[in-house]
Each structure stands twice: as structure tokens, then as C-alpha cells.
N, C-alpha and C. Protein backbone atom coordinates (compact mmCIF):
# COMPACT_ATOMS: atom_id res chain seq x y z
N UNK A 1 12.84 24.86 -16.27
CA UNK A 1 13.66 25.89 -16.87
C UNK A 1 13.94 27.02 -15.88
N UNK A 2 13.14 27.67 -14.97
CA UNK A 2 13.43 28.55 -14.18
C UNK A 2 14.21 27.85 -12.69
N UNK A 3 14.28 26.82 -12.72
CA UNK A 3 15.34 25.93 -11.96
C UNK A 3 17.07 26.70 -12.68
N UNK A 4 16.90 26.21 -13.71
CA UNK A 4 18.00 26.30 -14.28
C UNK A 4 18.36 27.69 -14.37
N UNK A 5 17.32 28.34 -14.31
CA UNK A 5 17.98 29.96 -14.89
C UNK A 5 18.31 30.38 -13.17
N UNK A 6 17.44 30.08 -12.32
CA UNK A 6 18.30 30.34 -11.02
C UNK A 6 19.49 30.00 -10.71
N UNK A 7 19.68 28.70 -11.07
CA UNK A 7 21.02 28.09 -10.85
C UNK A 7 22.31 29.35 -11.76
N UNK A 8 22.48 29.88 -12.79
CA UNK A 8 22.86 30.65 -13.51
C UNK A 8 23.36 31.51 -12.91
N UNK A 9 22.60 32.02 -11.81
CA UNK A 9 22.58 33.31 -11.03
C UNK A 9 23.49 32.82 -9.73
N UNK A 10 23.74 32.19 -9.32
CA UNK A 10 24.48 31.50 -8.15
C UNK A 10 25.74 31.67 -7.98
N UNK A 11 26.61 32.02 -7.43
CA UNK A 11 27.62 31.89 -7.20
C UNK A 11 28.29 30.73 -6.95
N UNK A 12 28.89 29.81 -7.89
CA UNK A 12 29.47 28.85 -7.55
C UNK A 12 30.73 28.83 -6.33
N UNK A 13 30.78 28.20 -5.08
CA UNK A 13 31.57 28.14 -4.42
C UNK A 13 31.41 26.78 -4.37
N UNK A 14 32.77 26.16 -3.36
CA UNK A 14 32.98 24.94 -3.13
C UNK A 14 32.02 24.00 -2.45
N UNK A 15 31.50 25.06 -1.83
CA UNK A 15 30.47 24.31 -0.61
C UNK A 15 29.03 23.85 -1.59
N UNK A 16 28.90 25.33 -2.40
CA UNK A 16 27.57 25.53 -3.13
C UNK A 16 27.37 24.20 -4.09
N UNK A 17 28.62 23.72 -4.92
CA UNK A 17 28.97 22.99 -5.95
C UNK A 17 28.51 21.56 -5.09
N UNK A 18 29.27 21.43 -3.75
CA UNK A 18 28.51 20.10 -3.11
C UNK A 18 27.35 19.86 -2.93
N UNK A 19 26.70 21.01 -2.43
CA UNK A 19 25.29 20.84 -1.65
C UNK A 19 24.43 20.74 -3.25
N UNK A 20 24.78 21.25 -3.97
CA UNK A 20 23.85 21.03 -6.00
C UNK A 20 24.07 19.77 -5.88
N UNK A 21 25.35 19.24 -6.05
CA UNK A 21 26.13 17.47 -6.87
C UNK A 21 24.76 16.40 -5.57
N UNK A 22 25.19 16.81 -4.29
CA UNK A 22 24.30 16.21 -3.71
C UNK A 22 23.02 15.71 -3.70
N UNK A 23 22.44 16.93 -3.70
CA UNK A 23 20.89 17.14 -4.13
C UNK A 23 20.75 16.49 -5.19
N UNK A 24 20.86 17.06 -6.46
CA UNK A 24 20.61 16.48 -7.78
C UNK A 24 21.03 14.78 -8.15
N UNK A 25 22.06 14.47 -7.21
CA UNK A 25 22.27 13.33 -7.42
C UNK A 25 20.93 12.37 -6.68
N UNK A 26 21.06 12.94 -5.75
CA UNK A 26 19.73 11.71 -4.80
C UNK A 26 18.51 11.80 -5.84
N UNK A 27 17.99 13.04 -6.30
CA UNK A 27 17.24 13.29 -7.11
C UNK A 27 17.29 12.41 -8.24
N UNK A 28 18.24 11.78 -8.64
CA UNK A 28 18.98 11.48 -10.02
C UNK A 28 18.33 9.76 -9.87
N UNK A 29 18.68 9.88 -8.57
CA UNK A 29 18.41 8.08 -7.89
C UNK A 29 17.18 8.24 -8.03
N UNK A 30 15.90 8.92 -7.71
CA UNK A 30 15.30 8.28 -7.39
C UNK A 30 14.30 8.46 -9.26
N UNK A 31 14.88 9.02 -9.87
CA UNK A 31 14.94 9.17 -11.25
C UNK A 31 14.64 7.72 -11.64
N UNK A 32 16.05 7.10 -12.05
CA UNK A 32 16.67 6.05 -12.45
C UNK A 32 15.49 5.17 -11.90
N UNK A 33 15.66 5.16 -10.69
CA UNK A 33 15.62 3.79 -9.98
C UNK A 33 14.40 3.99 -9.20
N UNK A 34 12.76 3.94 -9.70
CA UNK A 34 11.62 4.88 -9.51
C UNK A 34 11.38 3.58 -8.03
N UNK A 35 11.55 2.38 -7.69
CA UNK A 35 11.34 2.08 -6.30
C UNK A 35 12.31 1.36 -5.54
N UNK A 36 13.02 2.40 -5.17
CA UNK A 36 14.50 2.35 -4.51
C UNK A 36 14.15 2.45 -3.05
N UNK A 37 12.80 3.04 -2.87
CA UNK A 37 12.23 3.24 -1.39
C UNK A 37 11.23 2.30 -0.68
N UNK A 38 10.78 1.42 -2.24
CA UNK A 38 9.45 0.87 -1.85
C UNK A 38 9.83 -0.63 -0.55
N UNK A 39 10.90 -0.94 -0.22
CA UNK A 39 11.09 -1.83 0.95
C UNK A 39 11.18 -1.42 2.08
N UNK A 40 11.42 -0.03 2.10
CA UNK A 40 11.57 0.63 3.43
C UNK A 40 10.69 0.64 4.51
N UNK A 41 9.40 1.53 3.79
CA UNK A 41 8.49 1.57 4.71
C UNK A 41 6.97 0.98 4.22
N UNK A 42 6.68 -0.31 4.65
CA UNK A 42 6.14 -1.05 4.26
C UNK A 42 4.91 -1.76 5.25
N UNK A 43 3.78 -0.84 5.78
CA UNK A 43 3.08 -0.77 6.32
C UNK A 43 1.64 -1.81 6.08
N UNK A 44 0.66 -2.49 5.92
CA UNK A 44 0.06 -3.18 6.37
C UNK A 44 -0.83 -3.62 6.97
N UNK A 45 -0.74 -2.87 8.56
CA UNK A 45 -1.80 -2.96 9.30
C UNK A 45 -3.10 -2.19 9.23
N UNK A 46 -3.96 -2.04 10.44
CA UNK A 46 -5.98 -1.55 10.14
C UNK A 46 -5.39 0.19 10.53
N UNK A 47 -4.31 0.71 11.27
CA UNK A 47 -4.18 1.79 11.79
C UNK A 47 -4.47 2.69 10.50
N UNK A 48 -4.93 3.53 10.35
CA UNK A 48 -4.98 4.52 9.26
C UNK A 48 -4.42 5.70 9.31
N UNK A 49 -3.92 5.97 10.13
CA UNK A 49 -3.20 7.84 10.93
C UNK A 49 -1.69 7.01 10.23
N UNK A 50 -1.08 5.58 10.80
CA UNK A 50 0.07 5.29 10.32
C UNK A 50 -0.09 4.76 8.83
N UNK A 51 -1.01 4.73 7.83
CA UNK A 51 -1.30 4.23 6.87
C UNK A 51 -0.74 5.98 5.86
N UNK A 52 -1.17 6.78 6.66
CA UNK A 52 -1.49 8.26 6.15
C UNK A 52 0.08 8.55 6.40
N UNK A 53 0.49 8.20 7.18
CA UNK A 53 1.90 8.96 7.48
C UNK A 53 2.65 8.24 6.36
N UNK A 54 2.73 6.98 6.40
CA UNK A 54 3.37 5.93 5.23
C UNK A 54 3.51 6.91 3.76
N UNK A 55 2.07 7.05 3.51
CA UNK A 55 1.96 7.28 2.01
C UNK A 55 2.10 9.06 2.19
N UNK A 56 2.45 9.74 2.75
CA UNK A 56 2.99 11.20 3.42
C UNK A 56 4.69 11.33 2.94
N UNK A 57 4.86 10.07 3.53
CA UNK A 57 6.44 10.43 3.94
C UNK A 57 7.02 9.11 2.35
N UNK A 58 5.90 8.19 1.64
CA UNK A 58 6.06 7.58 0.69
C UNK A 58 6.41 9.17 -0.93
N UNK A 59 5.46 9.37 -0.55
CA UNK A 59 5.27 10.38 -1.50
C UNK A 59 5.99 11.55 -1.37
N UNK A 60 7.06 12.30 -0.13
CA UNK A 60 8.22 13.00 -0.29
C UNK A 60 8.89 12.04 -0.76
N UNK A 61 9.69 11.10 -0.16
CA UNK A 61 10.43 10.55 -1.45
C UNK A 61 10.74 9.99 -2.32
N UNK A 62 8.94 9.39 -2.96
CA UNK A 62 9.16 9.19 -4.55
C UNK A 62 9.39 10.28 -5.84
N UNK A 63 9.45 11.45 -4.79
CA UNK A 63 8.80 12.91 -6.12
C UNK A 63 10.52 13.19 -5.85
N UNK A 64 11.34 13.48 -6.94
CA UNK A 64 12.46 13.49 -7.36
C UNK A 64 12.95 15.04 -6.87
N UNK A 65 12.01 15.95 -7.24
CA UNK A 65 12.02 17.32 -7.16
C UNK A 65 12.11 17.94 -5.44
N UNK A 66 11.37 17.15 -4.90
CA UNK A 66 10.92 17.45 -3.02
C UNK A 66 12.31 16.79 -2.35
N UNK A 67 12.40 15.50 -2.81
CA UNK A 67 13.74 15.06 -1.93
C UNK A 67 14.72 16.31 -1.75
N UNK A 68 15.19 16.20 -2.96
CA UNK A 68 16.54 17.24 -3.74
C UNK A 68 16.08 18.39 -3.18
N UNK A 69 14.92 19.12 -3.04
CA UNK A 69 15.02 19.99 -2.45
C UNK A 69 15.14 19.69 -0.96
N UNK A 70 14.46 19.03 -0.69
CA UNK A 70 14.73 18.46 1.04
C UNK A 70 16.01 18.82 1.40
N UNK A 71 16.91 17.85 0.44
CA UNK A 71 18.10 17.53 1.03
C UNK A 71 19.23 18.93 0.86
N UNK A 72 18.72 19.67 -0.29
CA UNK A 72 19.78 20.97 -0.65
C UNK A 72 19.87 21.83 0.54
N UNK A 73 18.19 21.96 0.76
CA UNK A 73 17.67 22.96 1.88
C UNK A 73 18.47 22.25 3.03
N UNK A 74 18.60 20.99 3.95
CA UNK A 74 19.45 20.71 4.69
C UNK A 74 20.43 20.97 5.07
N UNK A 75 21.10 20.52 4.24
CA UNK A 75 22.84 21.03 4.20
C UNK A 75 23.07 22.35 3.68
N UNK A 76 22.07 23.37 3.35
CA UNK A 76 22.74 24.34 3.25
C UNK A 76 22.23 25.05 4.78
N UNK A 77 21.78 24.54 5.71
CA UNK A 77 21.43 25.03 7.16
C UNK A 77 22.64 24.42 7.78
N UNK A 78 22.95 23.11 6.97
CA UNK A 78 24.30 22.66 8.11
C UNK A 78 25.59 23.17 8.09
N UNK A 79 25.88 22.48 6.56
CA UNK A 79 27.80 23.12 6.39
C UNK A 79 27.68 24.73 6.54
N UNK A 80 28.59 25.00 7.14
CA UNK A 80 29.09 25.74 7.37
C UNK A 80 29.49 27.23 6.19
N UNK A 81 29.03 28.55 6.21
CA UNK A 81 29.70 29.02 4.91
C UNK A 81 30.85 29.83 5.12
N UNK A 82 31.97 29.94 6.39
CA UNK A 82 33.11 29.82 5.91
C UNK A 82 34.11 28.85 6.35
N UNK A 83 35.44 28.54 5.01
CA UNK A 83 36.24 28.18 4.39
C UNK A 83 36.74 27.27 5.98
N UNK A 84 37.14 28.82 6.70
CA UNK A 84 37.77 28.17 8.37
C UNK A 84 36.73 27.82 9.43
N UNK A 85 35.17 28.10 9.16
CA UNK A 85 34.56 27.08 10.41
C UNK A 85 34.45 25.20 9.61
N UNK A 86 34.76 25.26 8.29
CA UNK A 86 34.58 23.75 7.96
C UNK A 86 36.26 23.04 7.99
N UNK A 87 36.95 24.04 7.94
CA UNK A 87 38.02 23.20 8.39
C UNK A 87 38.56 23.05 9.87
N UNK A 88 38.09 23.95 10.86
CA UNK A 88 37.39 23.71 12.78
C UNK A 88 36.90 22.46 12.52
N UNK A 89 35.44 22.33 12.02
CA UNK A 89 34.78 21.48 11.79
C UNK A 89 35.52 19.99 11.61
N UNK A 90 36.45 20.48 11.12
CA UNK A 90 36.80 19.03 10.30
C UNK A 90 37.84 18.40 11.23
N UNK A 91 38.84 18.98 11.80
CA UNK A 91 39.52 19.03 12.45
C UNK A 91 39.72 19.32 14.12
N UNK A 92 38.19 19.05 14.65
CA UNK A 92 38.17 19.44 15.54
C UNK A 92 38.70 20.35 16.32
N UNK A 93 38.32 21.65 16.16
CA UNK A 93 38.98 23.15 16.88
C UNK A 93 38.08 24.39 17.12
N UNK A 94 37.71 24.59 18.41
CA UNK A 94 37.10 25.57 18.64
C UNK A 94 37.17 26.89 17.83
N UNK A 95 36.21 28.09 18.38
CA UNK A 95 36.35 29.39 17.82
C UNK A 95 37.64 29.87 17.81
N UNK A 96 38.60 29.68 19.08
CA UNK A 96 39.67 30.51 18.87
C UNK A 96 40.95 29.77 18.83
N UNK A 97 40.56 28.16 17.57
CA UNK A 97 41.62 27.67 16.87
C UNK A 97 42.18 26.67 18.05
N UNK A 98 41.61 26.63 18.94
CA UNK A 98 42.22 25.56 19.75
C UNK A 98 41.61 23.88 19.89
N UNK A 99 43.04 23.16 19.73
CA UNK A 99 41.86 21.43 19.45
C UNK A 99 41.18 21.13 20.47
N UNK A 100 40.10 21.13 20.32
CA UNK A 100 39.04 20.13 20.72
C UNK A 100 39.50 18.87 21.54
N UNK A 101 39.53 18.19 22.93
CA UNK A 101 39.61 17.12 23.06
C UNK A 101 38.52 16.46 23.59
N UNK A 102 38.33 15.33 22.90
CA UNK A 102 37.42 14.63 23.72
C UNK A 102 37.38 13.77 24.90
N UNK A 103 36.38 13.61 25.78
CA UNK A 103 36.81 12.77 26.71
C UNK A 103 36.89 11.49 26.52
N UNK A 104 37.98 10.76 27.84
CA UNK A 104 38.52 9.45 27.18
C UNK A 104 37.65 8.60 28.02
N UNK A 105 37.38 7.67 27.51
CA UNK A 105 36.54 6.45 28.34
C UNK A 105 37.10 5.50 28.83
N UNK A 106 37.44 5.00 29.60
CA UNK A 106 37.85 3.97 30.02
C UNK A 106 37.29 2.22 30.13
N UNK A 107 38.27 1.77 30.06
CA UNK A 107 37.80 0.21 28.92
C UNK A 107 36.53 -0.40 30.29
């Protein structure tokens, strides 16, 4: 409930609305679908430090709540929060609006 009452308080923007749909959705997966992870990392051997890391990194993402936050906290360090560095971004164009070229490789 105090999830929700924060959310309340938020300013919905475009970016904000993705980085929630995102989060909550992976969250949503691993809801539904409680071993969606269990083929991934599938450990085995006598090592116990990699036995520990397994069930470490098993247990961020079976817990629905840690992913989603994982992943919110991510992307809100990545995208961008304004309007014109995500469309630079998108469009390849420096600070002062000029395109970006990349170098060409030769076959």
C-alpha cells in the first residue's frame, strides 16, 4: 500500500509511465510464471562460493518486488530526463544538434 500511495505522488511523464509499465511488468512475469528463471542458471558442481552466488543472484530474481525494483532503478539512471537528449539519443546527434556519424568499415 505505501508502494501505491508513492506512486500517487509522482508525476506522471512519458519517460516515468515507461520505466513503471516496465518494471511492473517483469515483476508481473515473474508473478505469473514463478520458474521462468529456473533453466538459466543451473549449477551443480562441489564449488560452494559459485553454489552461493547461484542461489544470490537465484533469489534477486525469483522475488518479484527486487527485480522491478532492480530494473526501475536502472533505467531511471539511463533514459535520459529530457524530451531533446532522448530524441539526440534516438537519432543520433550530439549536444549541439549535429548528426553523429559513424565510422565506416570496410568489407
Amino acid at each position: 500500500m505505501a508502494g501505491i500511495r508513492v506512486l500517487g505522488l509522482v508525476q506522471f511523464t512519458r519517460r516515468n509511465r515507461f520505466i513503471l509499465t516496465v518494471a511492473l511488468g517483469i515483476g508481473f512475469v515473474d508473478i505469473v510464471a514463478p520458474t521462468w528463471f529456473d533453466q538459466i542458471l543451473d549449477y551443480t558442481g562441489s564449488n560452494v562460493h559459485l553454489q552461493g552466488f547461484e542461489e544470490g543472484v537465484n533469489l534477486i530474481v525469483k522475488t518479484p518486488f527486487i527485480i522491478a525494483a532492480a530494473i526501475g532503478v536502472f533505467l531511471n539512471l539511463v533514459l535520459p530526463h529530457d524530451r531533446s537528449m532522448m530524441d539526440d539519443m534516438m537519432f543520433g546527434r550530439d549536444s549541439q544538434g549535429e548528426m553523429i556519424s559513424l565510422p565506416r568499415t570496410e568489407p
